[in-house]
Protein backbone atom coordinates (compact mmCIF):
# COMPACT_ATOMS: atom_id res chain seq x y z
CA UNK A 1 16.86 0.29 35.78
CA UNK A 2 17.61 -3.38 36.66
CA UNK A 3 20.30 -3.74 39.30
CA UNK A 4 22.79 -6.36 39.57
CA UNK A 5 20.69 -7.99 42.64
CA UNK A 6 17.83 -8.12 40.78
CA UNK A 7 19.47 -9.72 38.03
CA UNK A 8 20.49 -12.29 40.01
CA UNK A 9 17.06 -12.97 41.99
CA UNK A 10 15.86 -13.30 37.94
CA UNK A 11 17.99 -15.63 37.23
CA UNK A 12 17.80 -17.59 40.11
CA UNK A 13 14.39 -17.87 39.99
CA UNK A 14 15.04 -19.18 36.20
CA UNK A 15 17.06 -21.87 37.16
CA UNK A 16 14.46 -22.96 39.94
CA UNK A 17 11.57 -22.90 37.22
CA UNK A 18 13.34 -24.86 34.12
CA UNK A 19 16.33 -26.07 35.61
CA UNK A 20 20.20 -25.64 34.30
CA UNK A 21 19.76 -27.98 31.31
CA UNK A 22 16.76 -26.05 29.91
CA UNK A 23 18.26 -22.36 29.96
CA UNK A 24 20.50 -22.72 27.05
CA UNK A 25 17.74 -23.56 25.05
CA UNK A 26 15.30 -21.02 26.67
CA UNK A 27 17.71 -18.18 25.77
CA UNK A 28 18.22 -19.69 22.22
CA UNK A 29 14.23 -19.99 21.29
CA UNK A 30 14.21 -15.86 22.85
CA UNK A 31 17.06 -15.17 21.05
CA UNK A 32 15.21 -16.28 17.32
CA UNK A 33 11.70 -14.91 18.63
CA UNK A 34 13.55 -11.31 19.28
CA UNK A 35 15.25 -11.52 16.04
CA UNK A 36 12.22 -12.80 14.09
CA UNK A 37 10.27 -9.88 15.78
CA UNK A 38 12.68 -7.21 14.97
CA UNK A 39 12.78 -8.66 11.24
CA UNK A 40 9.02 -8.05 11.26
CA UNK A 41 9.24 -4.94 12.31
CA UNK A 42 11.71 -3.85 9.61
CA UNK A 43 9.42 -5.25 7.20
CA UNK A 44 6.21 -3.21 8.50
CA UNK A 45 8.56 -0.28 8.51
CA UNK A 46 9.59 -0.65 4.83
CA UNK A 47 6.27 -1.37 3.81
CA UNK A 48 4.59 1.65 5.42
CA UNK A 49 7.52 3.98 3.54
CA UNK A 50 6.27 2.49 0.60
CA UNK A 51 2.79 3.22 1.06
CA UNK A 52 3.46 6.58 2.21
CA UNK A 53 5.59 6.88 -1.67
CA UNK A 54 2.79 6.05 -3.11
CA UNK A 55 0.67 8.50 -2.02
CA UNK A 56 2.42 11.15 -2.55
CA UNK A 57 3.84 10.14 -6.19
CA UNK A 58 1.05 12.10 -8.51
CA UNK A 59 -1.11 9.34 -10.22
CA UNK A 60 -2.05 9.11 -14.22
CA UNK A 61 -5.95 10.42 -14.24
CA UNK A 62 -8.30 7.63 -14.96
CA UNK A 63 -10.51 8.79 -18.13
CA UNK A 64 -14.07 7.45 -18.21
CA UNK A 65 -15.35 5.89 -21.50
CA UNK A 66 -17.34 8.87 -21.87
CA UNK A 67 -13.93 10.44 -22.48
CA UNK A 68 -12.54 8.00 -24.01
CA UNK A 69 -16.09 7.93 -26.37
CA UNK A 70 -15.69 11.71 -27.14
CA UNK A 71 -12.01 11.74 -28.17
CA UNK A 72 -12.79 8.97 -30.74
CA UNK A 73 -15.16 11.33 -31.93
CA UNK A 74 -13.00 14.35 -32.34
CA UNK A 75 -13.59 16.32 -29.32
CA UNK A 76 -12.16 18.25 -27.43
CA UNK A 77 -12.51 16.87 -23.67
CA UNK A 78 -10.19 18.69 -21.54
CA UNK A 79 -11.68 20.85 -18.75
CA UNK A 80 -15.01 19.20 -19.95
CA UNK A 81 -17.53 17.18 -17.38
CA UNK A 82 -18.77 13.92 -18.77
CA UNK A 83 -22.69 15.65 -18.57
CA UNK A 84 -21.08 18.20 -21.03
CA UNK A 85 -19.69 15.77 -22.93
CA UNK A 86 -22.78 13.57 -23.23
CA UNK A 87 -23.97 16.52 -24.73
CA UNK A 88 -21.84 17.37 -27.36
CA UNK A 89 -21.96 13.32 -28.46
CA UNK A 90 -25.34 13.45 -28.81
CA UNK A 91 -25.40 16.46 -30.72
CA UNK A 92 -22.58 14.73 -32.88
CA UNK A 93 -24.72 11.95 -33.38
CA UNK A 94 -27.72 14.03 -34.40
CA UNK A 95 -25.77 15.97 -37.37
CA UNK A 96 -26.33 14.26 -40.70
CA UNK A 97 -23.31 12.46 -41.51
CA UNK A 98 -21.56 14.12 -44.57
CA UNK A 99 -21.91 11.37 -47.27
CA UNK A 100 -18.65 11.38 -50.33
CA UNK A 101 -19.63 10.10 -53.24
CA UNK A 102 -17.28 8.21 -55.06
C-alpha cells in the first residue's frame, strides 16, 4: 500500500510538473474519465448478462420451406428430415389429383 510519504513525494512531484493552478482541473478531467470508465463498464456488464439471457432462453425452431411446403400439403412433418419430406411431396405430386365433378 501507498504510505503517507509517498503520497506526499506524488503530489509534490504534481505540483512541480503542472503547477498549483493546473491541479484542480487535472483532478476534475480524472475525476469524469474514472466516472465515464466505470459507466462503461456497467454498460459492458449489462450487456454481457443480456447476451448470456439469451442464450439460455430456448429459441422458436426455424422451419425450412420444405416444411413449410409439406404442411400446406397436408403432411405430417414432425420428427421428419426435409430428404424424407422431399419424398413424400413428390410422391404427392405424382398421385392423380381426384377431380369433383360438378
Amino acid at each position: 500500500m501507498i504510505g503517507t510519504q509517498e503520497l506526499a513525494i506524488i503530489f509534490g512531484i504534481a505540483v512541480l510538473l503542472f503547477g498549483a493552478s493546473k491541479l484542480p482541473e487535472l483532478a476534475r478531467s480524472m475525476g469524469s474519465s474514472v466516472g465515464e470508465f466505470k459507466k462503461a463498464q456497467k454498460e459492458s456488464e449489462k450487456s454481457l448478462r443480456e447476451f448470456e439471457k439469451s442464450l439460455n432462453e430456448p429459441t422458436a425452431p426455424t422451419r425450412t420451406k420444405v416444411q413449410e411446403t409439406a404442411e400446406k400439403l397436408g403432411i405430417n412433418i414432425k420428427g421428419k428430415t426435409d430428404d424424407q419430406l422431399l419424398e413424400e411431396i413428390q410422391k404427392n405430386a405424382e398421385r392423380p389429383k381426384e377431380v369433383s365433378e360438378p
